[in-house]
N, C-alpha and C. Protein backbone atom coordinates (compact mmCIF):
# COMPACT_ATOMS: atom_id res chain seq x y z
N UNK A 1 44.39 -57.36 -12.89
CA UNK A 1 44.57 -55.98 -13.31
C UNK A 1 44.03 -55.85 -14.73
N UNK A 2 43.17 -55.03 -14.88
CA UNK A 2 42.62 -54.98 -15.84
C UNK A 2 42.14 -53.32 -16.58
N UNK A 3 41.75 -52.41 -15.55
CA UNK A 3 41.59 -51.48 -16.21
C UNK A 3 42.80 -50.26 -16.07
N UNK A 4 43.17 -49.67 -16.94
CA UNK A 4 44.58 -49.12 -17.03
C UNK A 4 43.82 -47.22 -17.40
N UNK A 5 44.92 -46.36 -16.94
CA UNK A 5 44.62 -45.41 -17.07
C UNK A 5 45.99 -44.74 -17.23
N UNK A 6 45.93 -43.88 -18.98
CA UNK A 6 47.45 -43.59 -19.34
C UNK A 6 47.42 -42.34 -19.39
N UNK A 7 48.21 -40.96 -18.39
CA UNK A 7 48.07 -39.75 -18.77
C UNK A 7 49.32 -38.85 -19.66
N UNK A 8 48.43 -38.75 -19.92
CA UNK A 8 49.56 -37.77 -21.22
C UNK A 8 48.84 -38.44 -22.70
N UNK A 9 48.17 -37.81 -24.10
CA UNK A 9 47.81 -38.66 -25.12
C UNK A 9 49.43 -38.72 -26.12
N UNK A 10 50.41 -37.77 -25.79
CA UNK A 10 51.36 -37.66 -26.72
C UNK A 10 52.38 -38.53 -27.76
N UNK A 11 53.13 -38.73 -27.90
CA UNK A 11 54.01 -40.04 -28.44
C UNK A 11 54.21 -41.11 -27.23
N UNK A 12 54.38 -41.18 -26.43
CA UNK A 12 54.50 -42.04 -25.07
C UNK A 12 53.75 -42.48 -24.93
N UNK A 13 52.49 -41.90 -24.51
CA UNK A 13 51.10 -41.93 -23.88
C UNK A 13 50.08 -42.71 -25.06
N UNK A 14 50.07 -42.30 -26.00
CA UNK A 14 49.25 -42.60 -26.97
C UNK A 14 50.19 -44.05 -27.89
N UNK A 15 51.36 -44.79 -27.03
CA UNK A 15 51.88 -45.77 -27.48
C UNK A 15 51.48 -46.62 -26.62
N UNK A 16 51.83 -46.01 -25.47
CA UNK A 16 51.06 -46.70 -24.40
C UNK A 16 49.99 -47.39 -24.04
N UNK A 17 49.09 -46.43 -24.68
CA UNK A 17 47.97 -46.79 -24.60
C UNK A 17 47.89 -48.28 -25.91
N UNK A 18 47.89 -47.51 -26.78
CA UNK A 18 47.52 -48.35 -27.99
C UNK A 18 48.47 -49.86 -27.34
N UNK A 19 49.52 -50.16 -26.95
CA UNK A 19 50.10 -51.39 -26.38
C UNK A 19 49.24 -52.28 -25.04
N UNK A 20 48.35 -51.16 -24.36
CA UNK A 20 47.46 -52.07 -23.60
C UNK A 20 46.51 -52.42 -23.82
N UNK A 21 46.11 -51.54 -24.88
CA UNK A 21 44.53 -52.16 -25.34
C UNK A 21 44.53 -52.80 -26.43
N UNK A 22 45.49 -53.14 -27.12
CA UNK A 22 45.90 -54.61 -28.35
C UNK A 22 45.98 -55.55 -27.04
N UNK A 23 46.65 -55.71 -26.41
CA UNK A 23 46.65 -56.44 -25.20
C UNK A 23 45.20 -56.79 -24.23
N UNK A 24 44.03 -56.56 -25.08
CA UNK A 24 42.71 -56.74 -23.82
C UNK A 24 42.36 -55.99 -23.09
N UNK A 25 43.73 -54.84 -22.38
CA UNK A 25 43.54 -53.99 -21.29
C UNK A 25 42.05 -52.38 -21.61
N UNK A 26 41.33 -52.73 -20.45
CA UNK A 26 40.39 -51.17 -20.59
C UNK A 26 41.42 -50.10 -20.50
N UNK A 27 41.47 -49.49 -21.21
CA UNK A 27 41.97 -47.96 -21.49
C UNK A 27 42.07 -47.15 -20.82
N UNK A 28 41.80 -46.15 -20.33
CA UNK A 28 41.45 -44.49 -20.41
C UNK A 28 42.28 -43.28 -20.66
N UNK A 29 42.22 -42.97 -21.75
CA UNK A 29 43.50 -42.04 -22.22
C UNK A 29 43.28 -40.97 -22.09
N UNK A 30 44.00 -40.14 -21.31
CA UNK A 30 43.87 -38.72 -20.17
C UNK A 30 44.53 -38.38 -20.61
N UNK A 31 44.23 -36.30 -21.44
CA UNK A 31 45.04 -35.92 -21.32
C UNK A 31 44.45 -34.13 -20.97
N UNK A 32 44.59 -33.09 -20.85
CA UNK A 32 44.27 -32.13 -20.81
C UNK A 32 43.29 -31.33 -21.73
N UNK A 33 43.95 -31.53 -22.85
CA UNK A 33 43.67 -31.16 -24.35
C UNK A 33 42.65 -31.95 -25.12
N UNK A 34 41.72 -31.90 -25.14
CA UNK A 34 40.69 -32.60 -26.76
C UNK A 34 41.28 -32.71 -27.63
N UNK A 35 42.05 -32.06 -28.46
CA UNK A 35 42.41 -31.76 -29.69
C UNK A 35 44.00 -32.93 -29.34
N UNK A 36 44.54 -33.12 -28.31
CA UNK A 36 45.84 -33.69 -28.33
C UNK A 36 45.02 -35.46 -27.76
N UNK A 37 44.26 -35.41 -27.59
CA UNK A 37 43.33 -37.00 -27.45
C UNK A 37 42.82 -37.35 -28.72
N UNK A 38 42.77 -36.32 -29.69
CA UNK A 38 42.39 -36.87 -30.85
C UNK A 38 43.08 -37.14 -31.64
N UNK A 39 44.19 -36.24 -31.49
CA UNK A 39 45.47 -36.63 -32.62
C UNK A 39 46.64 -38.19 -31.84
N UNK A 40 45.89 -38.30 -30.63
CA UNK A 40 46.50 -39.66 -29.78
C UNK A 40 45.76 -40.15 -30.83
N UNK A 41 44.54 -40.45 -30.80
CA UNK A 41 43.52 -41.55 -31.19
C UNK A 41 43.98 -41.78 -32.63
N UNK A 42 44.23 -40.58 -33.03
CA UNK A 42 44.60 -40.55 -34.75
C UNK A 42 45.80 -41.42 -35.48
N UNK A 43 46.83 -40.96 -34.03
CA UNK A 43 47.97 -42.22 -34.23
C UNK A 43 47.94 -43.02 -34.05
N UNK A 44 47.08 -43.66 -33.16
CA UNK A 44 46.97 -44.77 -32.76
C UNK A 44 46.41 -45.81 -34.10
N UNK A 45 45.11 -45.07 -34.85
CA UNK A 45 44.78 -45.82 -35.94
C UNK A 45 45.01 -46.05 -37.06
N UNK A 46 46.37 -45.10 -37.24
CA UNK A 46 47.10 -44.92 -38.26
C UNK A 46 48.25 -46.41 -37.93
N UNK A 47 48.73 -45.98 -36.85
CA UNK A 47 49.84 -47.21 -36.30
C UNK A 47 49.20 -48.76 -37.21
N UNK A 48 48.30 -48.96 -36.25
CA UNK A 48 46.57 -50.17 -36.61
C UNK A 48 46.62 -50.60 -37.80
N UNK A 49 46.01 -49.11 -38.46
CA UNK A 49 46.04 -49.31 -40.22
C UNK A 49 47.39 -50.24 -40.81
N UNK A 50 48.90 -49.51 -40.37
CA UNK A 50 49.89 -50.31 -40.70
C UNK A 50 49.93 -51.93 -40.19
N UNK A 51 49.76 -52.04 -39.36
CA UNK A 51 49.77 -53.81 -38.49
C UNK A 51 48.33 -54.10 -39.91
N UNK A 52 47.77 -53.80 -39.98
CA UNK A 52 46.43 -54.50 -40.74
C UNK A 52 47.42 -54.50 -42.22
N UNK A 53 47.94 -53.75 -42.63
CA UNK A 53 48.53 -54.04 -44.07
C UNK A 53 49.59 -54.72 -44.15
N UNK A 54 50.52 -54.31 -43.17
CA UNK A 54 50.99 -55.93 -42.71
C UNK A 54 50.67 -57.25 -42.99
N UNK A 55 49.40 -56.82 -42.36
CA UNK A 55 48.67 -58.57 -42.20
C UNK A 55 49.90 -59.42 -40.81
N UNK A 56 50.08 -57.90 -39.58
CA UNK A 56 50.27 -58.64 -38.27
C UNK A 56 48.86 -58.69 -37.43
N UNK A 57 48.29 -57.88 -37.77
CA UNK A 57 46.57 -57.78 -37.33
C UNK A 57 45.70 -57.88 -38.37
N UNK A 58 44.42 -58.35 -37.71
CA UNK A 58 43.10 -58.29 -38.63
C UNK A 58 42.39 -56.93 -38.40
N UNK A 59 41.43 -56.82 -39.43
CA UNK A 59 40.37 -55.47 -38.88
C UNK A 59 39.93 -55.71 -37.75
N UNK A 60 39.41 -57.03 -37.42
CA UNK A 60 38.68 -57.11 -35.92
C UNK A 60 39.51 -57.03 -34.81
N UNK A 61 40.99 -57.49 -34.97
CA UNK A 61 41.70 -56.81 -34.45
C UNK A 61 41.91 -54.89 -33.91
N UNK A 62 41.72 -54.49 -35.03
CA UNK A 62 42.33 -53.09 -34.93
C UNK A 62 41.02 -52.03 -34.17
N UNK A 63 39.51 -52.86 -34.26
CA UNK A 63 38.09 -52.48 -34.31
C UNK A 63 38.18 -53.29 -32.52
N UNK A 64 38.90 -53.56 -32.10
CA UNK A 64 38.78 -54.30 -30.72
C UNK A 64 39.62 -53.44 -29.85
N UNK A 65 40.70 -53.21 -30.75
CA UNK A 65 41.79 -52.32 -29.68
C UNK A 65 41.29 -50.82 -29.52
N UNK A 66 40.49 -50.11 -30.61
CA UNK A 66 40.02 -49.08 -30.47
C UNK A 66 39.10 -49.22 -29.60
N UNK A 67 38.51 -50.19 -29.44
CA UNK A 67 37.01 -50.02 -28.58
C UNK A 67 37.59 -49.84 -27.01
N UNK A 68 38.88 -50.47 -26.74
CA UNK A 68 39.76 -50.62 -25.28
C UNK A 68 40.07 -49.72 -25.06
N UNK A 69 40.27 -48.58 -25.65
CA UNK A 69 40.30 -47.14 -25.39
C UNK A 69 39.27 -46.19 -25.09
N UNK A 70 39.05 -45.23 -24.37
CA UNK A 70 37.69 -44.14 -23.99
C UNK A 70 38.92 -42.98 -23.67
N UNK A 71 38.57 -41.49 -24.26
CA UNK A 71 39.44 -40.68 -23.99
C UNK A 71 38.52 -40.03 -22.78
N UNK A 72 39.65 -39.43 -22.31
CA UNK A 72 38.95 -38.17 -20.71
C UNK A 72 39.93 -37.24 -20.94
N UNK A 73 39.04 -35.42 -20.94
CA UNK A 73 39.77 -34.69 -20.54
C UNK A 73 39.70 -34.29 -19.13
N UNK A 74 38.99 -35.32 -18.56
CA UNK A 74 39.30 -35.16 -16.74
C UNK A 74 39.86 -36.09 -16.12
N UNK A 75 41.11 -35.47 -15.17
CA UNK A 75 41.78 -36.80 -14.92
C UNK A 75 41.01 -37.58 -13.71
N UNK A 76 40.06 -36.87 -13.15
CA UNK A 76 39.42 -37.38 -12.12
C UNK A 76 38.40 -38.50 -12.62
N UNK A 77 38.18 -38.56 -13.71
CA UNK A 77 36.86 -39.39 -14.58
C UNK A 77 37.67 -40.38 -14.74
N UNK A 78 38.90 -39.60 -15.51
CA UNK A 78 39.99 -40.45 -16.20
C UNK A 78 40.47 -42.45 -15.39
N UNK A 79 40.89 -41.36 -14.02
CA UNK A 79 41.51 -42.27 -13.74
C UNK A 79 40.72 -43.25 -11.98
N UNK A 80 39.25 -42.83 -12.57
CA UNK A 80 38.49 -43.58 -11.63
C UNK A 80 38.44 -45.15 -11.76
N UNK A 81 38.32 -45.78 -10.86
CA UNK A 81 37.90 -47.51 -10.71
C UNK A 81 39.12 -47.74 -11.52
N UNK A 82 40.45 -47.39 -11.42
CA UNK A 82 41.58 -48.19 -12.12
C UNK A 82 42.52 -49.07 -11.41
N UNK A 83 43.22 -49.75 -11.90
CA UNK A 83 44.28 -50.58 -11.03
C UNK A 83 45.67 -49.82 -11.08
N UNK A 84 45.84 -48.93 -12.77
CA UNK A 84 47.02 -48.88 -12.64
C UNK A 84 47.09 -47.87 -13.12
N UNK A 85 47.73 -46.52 -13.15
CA UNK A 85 47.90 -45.72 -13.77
C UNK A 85 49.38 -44.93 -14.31
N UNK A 86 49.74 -44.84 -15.44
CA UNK A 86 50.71 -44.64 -16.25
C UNK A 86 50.81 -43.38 -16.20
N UNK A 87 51.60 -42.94 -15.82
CA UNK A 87 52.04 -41.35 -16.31
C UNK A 87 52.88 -41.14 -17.62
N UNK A 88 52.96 -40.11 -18.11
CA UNK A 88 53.76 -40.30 -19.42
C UNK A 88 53.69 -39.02 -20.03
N UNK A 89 53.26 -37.72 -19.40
CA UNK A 89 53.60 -36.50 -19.26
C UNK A 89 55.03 -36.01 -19.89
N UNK A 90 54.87 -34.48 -20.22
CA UNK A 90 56.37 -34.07 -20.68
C UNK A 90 57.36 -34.64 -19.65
N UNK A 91 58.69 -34.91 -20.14
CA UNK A 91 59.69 -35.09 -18.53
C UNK A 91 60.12 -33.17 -18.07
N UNK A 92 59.04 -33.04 -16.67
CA UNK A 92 59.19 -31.92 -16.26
C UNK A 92 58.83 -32.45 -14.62
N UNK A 93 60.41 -31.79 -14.27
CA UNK A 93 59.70 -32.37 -12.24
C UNK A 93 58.71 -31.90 -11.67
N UNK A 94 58.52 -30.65 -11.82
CA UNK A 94 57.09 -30.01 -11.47
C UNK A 94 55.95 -30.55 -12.29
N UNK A 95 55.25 -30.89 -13.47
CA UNK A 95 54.47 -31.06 -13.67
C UNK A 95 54.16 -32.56 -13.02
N UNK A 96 55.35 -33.16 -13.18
CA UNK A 96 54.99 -34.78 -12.65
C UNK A 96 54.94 -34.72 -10.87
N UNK A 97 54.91 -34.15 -10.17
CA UNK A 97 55.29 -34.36 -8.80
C UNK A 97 53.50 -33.32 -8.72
N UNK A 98 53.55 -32.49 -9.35
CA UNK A 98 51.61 -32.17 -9.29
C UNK A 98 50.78 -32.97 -9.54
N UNK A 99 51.13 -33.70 -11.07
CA UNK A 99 50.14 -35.20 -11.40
C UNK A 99 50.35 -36.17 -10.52
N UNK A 100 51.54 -36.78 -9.57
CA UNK A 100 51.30 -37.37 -8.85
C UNK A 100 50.58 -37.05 -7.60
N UNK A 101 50.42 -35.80 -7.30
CA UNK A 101 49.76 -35.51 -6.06
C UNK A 101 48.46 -35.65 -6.08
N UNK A 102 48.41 -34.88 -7.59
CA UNK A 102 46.42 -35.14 -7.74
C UNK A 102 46.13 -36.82 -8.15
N UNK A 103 46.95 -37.63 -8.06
CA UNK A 103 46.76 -38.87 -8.41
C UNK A 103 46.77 -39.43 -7.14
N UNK A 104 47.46 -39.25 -6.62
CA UNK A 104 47.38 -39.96 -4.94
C UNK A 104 46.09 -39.15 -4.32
N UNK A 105 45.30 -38.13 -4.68
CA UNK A 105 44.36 -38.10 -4.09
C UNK A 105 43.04 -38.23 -4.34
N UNK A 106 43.11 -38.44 -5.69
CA UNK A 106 41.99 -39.14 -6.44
C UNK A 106 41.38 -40.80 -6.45
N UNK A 107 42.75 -41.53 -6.79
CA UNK A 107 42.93 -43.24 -6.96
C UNK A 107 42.62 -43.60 -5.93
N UNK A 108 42.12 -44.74 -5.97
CA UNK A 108 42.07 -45.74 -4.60
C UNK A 108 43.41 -46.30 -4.12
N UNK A 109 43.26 -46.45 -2.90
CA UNK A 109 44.65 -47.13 -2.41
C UNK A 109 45.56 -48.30 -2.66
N UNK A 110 44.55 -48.92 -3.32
CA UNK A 110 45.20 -49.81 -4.13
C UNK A 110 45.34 -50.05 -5.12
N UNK A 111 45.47 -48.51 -5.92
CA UNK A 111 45.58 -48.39 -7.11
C UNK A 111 47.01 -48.53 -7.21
N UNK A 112 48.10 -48.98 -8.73
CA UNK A 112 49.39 -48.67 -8.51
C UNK A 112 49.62 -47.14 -9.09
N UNK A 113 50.70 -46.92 -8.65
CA UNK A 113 50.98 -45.33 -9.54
C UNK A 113 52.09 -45.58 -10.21
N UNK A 114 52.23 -45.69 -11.63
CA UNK A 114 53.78 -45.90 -12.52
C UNK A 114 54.07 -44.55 -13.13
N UNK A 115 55.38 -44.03 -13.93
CA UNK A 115 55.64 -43.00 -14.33
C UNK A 115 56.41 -43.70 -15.65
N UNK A 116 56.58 -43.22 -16.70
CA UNK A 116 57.34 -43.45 -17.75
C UNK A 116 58.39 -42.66 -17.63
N UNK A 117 58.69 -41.92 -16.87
CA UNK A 117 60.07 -41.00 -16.90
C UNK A 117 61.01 -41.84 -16.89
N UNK A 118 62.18 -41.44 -17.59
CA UNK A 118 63.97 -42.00 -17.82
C UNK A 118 64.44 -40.98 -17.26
N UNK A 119 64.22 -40.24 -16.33
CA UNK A 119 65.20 -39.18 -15.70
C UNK A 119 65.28 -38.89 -14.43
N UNK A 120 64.19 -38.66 -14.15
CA UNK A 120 63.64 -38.46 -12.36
C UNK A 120 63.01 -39.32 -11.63
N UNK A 121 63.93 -38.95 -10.74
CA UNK A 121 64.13 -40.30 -9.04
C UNK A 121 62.38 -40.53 -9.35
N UNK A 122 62.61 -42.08 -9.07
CA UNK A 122 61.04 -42.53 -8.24
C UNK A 122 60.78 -42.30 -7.33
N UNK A 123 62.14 -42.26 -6.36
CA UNK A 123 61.87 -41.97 -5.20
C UNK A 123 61.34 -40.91 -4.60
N UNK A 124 61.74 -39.47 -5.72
CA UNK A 124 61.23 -38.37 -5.17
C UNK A 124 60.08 -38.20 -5.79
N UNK A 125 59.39 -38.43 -6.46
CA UNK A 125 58.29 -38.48 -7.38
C UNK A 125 57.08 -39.42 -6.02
N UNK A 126 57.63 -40.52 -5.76
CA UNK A 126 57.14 -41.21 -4.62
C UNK A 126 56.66 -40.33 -3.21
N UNK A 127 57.54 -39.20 -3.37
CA UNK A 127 57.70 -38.62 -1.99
C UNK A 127 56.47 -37.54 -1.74
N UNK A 128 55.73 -37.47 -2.71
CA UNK A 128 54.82 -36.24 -3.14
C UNK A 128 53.27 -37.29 -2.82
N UNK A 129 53.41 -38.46 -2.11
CA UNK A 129 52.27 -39.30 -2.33
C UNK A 129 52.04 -40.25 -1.24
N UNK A 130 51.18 -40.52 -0.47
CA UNK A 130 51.06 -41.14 0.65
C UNK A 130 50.84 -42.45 0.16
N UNK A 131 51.66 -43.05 -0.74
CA UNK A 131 52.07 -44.44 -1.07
C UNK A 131 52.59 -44.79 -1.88
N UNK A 132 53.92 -44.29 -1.13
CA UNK A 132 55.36 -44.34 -2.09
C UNK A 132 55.61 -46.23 -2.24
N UNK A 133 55.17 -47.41 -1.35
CA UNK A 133 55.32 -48.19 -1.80
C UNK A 133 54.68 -49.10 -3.06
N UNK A 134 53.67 -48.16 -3.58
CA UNK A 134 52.87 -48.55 -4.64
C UNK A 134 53.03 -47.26 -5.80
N UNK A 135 54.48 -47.00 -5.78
CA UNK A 135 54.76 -46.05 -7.08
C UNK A 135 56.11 -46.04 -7.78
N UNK A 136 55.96 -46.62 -9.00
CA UNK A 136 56.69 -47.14 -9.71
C UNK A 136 57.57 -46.80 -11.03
N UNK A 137 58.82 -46.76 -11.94
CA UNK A 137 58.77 -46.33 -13.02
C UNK A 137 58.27 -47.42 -13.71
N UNK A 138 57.71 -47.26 -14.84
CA UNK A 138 57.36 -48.21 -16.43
C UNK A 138 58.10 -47.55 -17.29
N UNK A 139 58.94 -47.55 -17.87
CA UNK A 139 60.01 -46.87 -18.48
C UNK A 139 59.65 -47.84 -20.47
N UNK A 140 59.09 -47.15 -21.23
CA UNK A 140 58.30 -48.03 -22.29
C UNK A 140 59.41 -47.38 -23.27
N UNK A 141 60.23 -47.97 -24.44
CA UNK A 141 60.94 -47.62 -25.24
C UNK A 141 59.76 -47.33 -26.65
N UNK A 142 60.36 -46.25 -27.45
CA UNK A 142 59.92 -45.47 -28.64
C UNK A 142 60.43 -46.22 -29.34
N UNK A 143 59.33 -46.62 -30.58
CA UNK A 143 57.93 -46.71 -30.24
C UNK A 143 57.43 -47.66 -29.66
N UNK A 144 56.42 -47.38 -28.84
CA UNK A 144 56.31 -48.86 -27.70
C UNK A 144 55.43 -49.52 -28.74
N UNK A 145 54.42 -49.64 -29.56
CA UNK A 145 53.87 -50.75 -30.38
C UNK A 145 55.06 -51.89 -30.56
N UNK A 146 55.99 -51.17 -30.78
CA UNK A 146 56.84 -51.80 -31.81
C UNK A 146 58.60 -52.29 -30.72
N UNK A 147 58.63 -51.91 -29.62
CA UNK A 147 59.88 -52.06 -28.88
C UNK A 147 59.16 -53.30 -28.14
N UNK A 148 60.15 -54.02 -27.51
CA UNK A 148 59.58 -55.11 -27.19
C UNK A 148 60.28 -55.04 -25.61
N UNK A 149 60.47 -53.50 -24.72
CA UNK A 149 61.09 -53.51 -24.15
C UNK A 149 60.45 -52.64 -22.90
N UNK A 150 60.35 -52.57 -21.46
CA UNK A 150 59.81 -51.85 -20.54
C UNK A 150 60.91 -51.73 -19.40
N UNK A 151 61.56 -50.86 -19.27
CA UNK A 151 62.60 -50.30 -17.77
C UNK A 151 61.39 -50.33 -16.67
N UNK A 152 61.35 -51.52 -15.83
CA UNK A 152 61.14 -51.14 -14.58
C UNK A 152 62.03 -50.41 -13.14
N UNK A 153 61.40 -49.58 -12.92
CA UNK A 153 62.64 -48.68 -11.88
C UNK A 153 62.17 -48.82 -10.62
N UNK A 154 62.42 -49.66 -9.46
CA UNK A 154 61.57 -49.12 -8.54
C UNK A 154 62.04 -47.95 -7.69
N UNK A 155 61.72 -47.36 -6.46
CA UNK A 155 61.66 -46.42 -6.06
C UNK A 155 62.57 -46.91 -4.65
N UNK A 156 62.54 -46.39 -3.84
CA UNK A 156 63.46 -46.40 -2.59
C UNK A 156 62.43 -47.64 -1.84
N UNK A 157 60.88 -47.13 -1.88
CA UNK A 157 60.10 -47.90 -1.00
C UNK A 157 59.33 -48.55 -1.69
N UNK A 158 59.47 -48.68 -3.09
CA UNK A 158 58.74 -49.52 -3.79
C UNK A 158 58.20 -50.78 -3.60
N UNK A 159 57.43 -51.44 -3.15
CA UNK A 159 57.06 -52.70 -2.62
C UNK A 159 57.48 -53.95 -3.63
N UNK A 160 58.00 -55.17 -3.01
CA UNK A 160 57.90 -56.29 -3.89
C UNK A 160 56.86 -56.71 -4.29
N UNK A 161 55.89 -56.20 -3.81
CA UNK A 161 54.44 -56.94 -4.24
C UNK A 161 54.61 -56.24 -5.97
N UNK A 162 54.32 -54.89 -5.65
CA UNK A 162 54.13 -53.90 -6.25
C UNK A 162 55.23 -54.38 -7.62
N UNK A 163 56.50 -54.58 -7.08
CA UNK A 163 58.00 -54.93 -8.74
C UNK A 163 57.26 -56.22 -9.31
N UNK A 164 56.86 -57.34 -8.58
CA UNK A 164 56.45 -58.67 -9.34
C UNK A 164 55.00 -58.01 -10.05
N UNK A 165 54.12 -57.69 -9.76
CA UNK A 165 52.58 -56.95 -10.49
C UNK A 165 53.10 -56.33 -11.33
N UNK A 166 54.11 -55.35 -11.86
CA UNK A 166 54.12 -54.71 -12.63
C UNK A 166 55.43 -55.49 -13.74
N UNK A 167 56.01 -56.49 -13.22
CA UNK A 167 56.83 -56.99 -13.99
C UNK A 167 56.17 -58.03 -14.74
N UNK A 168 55.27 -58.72 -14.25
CA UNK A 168 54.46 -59.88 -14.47
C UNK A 168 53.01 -58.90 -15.76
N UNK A 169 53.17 -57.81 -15.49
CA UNK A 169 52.41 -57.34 -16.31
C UNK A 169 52.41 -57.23 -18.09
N UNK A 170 54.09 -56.19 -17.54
CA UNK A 170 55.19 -55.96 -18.91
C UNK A 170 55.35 -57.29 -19.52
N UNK A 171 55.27 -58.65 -19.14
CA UNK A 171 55.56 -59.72 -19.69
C UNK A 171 54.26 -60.11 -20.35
N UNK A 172 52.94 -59.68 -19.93
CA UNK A 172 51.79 -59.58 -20.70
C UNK A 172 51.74 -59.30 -22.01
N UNK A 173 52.61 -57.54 -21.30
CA UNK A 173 52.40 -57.08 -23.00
C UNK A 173 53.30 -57.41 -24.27
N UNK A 174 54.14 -58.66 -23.95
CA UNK A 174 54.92 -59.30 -25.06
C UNK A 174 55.42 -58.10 -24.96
């Protein structure tokens, strides 16, 4: 698993991101808005800047993790040829049960589908998608650079394949 696709650029999304692509992971940070992909990107290198004065990262560090990122304001571009895709949207049941629909009909089938929500069933979020056993929560604590912590939730039909891949992942990202 290698190329990741995070929608939403906001505080979640744009932590998100920045945590997979310090991690090696290809990017693609989806969000609606230009202007809210740039102020992702903005935090993200601001975050960077701090780890570099630190001295927990190098520049080539911070010049590697940016490059692991590509923004899309289409989620169809967004979230092409991916393995895994992160939701991380406002917590709103309607908007997330639409992004999952247009996600189950975009992704390949063996793409996974995760959600960052702490509130709403997987299961019903699952139910909006013709492969509820490959849809998952990733539940990432604020701020994820810096939490060293991921709620996996699975869903009613969540597959074991599907809990070990995404648990074995979170242990990636330290």
């Amino acid at each position: 698993m290698k190329n990741i696709a995070v929608i939403g650029a906001g505080t979640m999304g744009n932590g998100i991101a920045h945590t997979f692509a310090q991690c090696g992971y290809k990017v693609k940070l989806v969000d609606i808005s230009q202007q809210s992909l740039e102020k992702g990107i903005a935090t993200i290198t601001r975050n960077l800047d701090r780890m570099v004065a630190k001295e927990k990262i190098t520049e080539t560090d911070k010049s590697d993790t940016l490059s692991n990122i590509i923004t899309y304001t289409s989620i169809k571009e967004g979230v092409a040829n991916t393995d895994l895709v992160v939701e991380a949207a406002t917590e709103n049941l309607n908007l997330k049960l639409k992004i999952f629909k247009e996600l189950d009909e975009l992704c390949s089938a063996n793409t996974i589908l995760a959600t960052n929500t702490s509130s709403i069933s997987i299961t019903q979020i699952a139910a909006v998608t013709s492969r509820p056993e490959k849809v998952i929560g990733m539940h990432f604590m604020n701020p994820v650079p810096i939490m060293k912590l991921v709620e996996i939730i699975r869903g009613y039909n969540t597959s074991d394949d599907v809990t070990n891949t995404i648990m074995n992942l979170s242990k990636n990202l330290k």
